[in-house]
PDB file of N, CA and C in Angstrom:
ATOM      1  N   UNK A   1      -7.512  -1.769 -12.070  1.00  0.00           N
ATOM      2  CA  UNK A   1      -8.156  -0.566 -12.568  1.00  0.00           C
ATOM      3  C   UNK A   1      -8.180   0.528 -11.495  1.00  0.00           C
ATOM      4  N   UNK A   2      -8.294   0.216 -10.569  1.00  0.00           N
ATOM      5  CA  UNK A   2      -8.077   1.183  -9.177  1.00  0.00           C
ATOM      6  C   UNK A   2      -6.948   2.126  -8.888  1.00  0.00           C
ATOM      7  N   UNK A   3      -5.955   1.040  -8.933  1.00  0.00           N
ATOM      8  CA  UNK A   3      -4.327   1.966  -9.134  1.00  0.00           C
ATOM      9  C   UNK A   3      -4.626   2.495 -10.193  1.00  0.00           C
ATOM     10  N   UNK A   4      -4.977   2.462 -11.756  1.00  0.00           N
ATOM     11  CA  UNK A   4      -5.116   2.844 -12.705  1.00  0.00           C
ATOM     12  C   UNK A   4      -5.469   4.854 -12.952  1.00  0.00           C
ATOM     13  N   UNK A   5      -6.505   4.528 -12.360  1.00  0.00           N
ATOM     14  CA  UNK A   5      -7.599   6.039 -11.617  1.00  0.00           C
ATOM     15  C   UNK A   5      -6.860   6.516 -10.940  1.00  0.00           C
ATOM     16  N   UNK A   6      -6.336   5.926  -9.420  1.00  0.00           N
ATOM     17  CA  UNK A   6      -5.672   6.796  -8.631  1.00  0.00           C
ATOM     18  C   UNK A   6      -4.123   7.134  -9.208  1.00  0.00           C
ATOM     19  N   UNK A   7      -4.299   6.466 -10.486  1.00  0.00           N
ATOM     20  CA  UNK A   7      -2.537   7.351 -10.761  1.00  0.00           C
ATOM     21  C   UNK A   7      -3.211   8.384 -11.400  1.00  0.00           C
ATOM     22  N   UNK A   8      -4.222   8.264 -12.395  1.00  0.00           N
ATOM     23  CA  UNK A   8      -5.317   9.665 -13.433  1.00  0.00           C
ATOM     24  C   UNK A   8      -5.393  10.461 -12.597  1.00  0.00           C
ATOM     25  N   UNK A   9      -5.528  10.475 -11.387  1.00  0.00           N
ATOM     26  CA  UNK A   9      -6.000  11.582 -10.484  1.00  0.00           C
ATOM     27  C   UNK A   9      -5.258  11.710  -9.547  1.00  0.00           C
ATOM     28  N   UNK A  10      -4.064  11.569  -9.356  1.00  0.00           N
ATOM     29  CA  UNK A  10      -3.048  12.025  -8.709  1.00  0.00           C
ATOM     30  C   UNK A  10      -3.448  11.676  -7.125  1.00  0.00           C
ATOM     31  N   UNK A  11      -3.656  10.497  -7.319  1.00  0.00           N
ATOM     32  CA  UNK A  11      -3.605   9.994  -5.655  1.00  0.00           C
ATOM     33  C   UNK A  11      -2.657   8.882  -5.771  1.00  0.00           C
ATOM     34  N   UNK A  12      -1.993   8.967  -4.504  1.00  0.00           N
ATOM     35  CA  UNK A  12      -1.166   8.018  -3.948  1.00  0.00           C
ATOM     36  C   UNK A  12      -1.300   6.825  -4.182  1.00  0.00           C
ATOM     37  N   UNK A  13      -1.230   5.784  -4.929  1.00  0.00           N
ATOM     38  CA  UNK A  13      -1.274   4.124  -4.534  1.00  0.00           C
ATOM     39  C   UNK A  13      -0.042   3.757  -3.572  1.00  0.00           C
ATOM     40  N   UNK A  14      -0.881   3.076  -2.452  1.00  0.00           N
ATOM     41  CA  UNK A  14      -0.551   1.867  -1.395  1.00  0.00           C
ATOM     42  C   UNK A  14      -0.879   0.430  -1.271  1.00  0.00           C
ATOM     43  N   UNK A  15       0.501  -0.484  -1.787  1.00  0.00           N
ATOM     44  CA  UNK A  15      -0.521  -1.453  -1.925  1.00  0.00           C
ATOM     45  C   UNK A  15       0.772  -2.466  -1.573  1.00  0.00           C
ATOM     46  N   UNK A  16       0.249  -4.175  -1.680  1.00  0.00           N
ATOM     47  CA  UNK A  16       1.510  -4.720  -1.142  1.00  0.00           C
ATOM     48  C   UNK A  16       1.994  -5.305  -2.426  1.00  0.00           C
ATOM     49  N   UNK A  17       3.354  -5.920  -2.676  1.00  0.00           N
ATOM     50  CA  UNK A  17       3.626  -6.408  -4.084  1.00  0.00           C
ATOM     51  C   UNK A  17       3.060  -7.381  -4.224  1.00  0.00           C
ATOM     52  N   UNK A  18       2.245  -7.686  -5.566  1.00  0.00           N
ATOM     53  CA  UNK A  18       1.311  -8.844  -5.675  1.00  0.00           C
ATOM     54  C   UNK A  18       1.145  -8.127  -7.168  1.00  0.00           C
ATOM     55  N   UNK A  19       0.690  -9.653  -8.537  1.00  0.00           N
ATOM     56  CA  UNK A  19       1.092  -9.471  -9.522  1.00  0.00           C
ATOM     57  C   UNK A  19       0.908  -8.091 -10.352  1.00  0.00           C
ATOM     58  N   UNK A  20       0.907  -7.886 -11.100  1.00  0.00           N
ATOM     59  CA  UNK A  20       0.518  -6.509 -11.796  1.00  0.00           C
ATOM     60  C   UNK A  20       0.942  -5.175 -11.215  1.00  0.00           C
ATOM     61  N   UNK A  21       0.690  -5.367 -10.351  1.00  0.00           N
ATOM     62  CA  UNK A  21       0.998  -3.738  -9.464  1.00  0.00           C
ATOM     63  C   UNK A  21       2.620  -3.346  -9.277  1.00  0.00           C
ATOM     64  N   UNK A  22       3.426  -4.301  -8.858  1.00  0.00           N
ATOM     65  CA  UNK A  22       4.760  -3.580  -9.303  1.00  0.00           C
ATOM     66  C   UNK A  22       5.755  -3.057  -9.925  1.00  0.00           C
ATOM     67  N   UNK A  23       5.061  -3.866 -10.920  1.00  0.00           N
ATOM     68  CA  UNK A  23       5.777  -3.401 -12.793  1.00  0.00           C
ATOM     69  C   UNK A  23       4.337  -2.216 -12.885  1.00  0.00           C
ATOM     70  N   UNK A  24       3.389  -1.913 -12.369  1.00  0.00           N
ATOM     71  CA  UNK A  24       2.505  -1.057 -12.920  1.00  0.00           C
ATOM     72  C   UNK A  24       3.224   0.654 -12.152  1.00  0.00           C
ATOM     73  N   UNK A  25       3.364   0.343 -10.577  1.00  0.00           N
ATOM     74  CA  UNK A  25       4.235   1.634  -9.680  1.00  0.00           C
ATOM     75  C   UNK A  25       5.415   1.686 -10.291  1.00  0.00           C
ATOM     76  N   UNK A  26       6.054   0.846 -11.048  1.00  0.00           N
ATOM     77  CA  UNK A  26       7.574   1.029 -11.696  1.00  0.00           C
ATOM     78  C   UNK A  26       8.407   0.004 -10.319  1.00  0.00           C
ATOM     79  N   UNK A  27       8.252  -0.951  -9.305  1.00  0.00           N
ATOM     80  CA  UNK A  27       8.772  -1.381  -8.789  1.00  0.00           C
ATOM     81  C   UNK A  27       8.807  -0.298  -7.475  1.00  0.00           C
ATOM     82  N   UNK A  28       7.591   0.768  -7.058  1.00  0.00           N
ATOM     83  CA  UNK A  28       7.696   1.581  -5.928  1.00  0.00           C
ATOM     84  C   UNK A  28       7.855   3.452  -6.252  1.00  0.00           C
ATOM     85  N   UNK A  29       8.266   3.541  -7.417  1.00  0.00           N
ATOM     86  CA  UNK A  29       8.685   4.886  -7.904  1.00  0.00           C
ATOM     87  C   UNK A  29       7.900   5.835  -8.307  1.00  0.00           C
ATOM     88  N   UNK A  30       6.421   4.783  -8.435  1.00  0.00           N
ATOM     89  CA  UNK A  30       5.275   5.933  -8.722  1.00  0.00           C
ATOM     90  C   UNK A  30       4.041   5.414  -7.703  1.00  0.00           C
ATOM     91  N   UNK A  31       4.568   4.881  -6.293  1.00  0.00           N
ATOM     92  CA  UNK A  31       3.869   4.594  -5.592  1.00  0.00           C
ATOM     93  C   UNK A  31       4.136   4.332  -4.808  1.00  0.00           C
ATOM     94  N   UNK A  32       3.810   3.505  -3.625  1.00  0.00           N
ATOM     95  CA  UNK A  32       3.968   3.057  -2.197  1.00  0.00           C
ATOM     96  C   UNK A  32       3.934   1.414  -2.155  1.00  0.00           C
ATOM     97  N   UNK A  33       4.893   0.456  -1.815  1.00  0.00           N
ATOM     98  CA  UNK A  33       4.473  -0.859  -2.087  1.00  0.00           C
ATOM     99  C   UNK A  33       5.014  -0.823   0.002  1.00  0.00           C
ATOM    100  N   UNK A  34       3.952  -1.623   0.538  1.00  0.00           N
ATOM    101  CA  UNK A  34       4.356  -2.125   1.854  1.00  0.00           C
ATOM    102  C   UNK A  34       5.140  -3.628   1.787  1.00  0.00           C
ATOM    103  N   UNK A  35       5.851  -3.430   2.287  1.00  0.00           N
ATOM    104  CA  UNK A  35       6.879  -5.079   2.571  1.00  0.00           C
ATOM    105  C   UNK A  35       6.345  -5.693   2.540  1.00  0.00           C
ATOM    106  N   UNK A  36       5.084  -6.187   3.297  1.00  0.00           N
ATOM    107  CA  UNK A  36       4.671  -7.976   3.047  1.00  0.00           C
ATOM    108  C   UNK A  36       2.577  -7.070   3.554  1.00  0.00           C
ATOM    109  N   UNK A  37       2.112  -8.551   3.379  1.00  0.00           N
ATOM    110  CA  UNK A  37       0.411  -8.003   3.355  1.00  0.00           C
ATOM    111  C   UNK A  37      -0.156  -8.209   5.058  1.00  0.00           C
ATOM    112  N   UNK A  38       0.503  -7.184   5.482  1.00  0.00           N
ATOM    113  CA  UNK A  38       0.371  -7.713   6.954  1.00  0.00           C
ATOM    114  C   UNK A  38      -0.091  -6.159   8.034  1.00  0.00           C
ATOM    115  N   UNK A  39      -0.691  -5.805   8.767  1.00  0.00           N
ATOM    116  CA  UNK A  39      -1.127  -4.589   9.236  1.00  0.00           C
ATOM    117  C   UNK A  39       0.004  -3.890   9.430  1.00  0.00           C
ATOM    118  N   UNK A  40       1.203  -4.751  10.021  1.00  0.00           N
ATOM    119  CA  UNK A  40       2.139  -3.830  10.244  1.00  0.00           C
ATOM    120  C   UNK A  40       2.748  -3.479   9.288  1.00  0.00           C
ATOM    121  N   UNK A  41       3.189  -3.909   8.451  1.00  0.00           N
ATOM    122  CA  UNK A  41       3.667  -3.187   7.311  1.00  0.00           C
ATOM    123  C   UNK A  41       3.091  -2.568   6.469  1.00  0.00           C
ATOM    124  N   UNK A  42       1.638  -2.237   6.633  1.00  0.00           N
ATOM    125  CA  UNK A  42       1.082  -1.311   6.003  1.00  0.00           C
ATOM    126  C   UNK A  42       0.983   0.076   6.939  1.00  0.00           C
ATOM    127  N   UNK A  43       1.051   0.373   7.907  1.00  0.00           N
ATOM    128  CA  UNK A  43       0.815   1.095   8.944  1.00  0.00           C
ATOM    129  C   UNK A  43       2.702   1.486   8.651  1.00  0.00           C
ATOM    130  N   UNK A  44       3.661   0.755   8.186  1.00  0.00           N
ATOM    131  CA  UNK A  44       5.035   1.289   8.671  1.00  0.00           C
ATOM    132  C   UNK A  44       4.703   2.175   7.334  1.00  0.00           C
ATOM    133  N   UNK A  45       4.465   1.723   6.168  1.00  0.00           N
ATOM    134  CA  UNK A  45       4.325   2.540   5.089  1.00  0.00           C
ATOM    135  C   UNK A  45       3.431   3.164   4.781  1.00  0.00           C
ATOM    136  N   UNK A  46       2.405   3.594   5.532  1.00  0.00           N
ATOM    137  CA  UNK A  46       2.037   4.834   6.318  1.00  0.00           C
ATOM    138  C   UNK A  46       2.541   6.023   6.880  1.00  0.00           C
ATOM    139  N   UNK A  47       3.472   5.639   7.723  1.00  0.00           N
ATOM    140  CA  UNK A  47       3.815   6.529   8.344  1.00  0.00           C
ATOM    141  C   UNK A  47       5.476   7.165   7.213  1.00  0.00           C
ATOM    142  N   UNK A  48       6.149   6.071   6.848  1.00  0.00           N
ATOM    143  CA  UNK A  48       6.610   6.694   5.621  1.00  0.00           C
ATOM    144  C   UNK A  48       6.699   7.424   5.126  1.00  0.00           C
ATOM    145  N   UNK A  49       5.479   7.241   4.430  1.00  0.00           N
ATOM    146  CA  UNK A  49       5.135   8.085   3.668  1.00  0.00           C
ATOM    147  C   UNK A  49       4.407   9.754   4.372  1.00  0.00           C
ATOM    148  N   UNK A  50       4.120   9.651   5.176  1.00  0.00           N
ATOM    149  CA  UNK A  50       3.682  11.132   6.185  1.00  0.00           C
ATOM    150  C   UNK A  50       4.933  11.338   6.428  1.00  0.00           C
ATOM    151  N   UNK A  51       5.975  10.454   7.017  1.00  0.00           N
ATOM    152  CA  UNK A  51       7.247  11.364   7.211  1.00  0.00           C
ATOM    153  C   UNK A  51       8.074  11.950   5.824  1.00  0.00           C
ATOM    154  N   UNK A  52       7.795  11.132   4.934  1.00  0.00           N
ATOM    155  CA  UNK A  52       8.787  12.281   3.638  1.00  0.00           C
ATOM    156  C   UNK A  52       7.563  12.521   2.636  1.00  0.00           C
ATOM    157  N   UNK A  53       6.708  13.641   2.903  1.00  0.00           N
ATOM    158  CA  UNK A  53       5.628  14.321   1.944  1.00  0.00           C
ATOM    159  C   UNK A  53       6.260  14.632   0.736  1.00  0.00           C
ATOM    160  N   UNK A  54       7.341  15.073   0.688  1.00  0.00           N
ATOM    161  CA  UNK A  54       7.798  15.663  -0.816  1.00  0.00           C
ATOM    162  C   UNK A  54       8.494  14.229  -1.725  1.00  0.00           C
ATOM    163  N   UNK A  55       8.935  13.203  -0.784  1.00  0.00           N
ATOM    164  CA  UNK A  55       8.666  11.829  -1.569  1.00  0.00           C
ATOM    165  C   UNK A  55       7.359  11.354  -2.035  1.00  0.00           C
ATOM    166  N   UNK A  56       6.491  11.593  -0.929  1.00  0.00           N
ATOM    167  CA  UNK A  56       5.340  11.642  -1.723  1.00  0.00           C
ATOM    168  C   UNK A  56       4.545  11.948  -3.087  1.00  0.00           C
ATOM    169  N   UNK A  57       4.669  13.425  -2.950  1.00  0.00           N
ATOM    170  CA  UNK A  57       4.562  14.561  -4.217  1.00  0.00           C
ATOM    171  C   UNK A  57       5.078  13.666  -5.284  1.00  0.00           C
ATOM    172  N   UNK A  58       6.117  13.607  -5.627  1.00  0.00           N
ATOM    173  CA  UNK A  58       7.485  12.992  -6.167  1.00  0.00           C
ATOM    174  C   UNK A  58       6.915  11.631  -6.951  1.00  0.00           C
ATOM    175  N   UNK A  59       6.392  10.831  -5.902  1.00  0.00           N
ATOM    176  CA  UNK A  59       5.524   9.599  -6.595  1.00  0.00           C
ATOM    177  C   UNK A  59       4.428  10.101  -7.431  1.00  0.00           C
ATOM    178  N   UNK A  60       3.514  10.576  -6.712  1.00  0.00           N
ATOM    179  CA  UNK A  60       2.081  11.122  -7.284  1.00  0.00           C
ATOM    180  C   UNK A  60       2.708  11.571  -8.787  1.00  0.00           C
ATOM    181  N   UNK A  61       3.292  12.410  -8.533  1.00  0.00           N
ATOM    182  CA  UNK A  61       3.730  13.056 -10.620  1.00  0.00           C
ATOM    183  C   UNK A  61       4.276  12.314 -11.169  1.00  0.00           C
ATOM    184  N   UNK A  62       5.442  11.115 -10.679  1.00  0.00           N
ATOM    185  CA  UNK A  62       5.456  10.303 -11.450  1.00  0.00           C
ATOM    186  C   UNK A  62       4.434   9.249 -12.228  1.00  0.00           C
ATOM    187  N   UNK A  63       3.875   9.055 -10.666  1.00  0.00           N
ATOM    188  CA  UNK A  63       2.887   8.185 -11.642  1.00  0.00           C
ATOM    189  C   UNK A  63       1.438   8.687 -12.257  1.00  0.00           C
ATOM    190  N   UNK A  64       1.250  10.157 -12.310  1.00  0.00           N
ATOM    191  CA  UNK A  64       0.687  10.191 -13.348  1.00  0.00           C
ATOM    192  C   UNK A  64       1.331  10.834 -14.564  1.00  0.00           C
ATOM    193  N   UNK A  65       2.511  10.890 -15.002  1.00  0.00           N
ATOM    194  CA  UNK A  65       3.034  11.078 -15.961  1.00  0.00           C
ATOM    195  C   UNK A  65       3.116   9.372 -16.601  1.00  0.00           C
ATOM    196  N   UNK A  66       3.480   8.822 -15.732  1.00  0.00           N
ATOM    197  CA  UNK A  66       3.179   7.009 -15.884  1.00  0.00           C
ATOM    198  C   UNK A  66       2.107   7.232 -16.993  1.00  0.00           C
ATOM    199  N   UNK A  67       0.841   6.962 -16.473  1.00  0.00           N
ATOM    200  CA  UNK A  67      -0.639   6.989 -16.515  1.00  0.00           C
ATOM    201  C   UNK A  67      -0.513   7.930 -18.272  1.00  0.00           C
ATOM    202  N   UNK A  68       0.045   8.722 -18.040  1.00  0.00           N
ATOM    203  CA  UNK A  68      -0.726   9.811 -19.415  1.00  0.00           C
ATOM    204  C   UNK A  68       0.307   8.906 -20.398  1.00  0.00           C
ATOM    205  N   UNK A  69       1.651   8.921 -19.898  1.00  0.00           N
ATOM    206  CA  UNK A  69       2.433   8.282 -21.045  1.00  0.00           C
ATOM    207  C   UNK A  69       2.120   6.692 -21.436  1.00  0.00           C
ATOM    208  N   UNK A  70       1.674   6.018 -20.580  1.00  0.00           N
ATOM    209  CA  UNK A  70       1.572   4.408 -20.977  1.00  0.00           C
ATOM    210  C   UNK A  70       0.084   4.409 -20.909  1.00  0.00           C
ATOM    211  N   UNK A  71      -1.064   4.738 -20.269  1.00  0.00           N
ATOM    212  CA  UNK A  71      -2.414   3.804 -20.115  1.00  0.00           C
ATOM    213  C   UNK A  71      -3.564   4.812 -20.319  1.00  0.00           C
ATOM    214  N   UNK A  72      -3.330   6.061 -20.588  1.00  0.00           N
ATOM    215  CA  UNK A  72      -4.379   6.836 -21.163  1.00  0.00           C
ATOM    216  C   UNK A  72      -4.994   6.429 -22.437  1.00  0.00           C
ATOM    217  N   UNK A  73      -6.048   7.132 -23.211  1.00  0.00           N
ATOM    218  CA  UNK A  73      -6.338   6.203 -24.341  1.00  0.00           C
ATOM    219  C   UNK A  73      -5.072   6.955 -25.388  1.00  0.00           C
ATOM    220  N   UNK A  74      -4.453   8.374 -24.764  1.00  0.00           N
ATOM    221  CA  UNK A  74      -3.738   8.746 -25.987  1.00  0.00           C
ATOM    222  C   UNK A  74      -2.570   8.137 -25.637  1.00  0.00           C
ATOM    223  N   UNK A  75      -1.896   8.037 -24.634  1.00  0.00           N
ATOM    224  CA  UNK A  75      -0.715   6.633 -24.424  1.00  0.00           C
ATOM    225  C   UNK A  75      -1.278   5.573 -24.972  1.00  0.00           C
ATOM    226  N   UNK A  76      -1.942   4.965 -25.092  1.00  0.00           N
ATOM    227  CA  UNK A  76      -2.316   3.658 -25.819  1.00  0.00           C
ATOM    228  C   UNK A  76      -2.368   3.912 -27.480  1.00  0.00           C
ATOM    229  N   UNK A  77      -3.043   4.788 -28.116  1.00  0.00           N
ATOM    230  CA  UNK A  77      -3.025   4.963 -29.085  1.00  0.00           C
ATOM    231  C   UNK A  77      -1.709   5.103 -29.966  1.00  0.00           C
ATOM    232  N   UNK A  78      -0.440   5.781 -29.303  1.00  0.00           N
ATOM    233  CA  UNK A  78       0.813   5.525 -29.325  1.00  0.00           C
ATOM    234  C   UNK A  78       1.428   4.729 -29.190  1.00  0.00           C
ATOM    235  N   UNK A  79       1.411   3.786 -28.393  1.00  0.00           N
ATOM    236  CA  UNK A  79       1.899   2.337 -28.379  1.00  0.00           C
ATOM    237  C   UNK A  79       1.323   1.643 -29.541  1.00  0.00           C
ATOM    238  N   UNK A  80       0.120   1.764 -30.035  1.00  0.00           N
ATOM    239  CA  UNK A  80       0.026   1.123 -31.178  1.00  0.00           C
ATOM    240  C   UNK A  80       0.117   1.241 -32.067  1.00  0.00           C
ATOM    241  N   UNK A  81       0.326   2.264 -32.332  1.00  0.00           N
ATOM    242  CA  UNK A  81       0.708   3.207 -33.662  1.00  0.00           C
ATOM    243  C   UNK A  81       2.241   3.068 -33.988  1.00  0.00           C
ATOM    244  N   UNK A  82       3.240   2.727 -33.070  1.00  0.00           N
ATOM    245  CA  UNK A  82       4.424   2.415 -33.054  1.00  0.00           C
ATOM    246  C   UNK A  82       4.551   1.267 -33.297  1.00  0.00           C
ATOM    247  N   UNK A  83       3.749  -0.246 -32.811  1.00  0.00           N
ATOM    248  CA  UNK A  83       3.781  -1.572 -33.086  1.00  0.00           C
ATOM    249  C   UNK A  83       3.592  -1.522 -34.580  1.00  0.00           C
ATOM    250  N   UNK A  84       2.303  -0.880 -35.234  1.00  0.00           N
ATOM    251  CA  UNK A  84       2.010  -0.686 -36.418  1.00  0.00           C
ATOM    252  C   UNK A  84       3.017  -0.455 -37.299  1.00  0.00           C
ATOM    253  N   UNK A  85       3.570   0.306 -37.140  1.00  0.00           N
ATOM    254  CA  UNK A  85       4.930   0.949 -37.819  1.00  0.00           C
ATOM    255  C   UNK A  85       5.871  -0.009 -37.961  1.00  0.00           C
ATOM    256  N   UNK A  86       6.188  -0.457 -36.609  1.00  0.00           N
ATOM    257  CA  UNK A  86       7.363  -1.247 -36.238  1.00  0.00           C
ATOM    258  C   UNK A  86       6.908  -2.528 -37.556  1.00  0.00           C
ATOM    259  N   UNK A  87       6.027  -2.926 -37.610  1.00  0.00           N
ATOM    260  CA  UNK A  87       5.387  -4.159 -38.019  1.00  0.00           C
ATOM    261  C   UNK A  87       5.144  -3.840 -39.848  1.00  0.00           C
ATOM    262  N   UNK A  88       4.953  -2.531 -40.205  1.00  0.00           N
ATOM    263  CA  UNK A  88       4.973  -2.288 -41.684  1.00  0.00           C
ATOM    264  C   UNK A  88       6.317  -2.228 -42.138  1.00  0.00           C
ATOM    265  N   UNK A  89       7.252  -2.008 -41.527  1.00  0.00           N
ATOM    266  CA  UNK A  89       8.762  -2.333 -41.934  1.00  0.00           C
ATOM    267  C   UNK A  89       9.149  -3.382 -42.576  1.00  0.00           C
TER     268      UNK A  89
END
């Protein structure tokens, strides 16, 4: 639920790959995943990310375009409204 918010509000998620969260960043594309759960590799993807800001940017809008299109309540309401459909056929 955390990544969730910080994609709603256009903050950065940093986090290491562990279940849910990498199919949730798209595999890194709407977020920051560090190599393994260890200081240093959170600190390398840190600095990363300060060295390419407009990669940054770049994530942040993706993933809240993520967020509005898949996990908002009106992205959700669409996904089900399509199962519905799919399923009255």
């Amino acid at each position: 639920m955390v990544a969730l918010e910080a994609m709603k509000h256009r903050t950065l998620v940093l986090t290491h790959p562990i279940g849910g969260l990498v199919q949730l960043l798209d595999g890194g594309a709407c977020g920051a995943l560090a190599a393994a759960q260890s200081v240093e590799a959170f600190a390398q993807a840190i600095r990363d990310i300060i060295a390419d800001k407009d990669a940054a940017r770049r994530r942040i809008a993706l993933a809240h375009q993520r967020f509005e299109r898949c996990y908002s309540a009106a992205g959700m309401a669409q996904q089900y409204l399509q199962i519905y459909q799919s399923l009255c056929r």
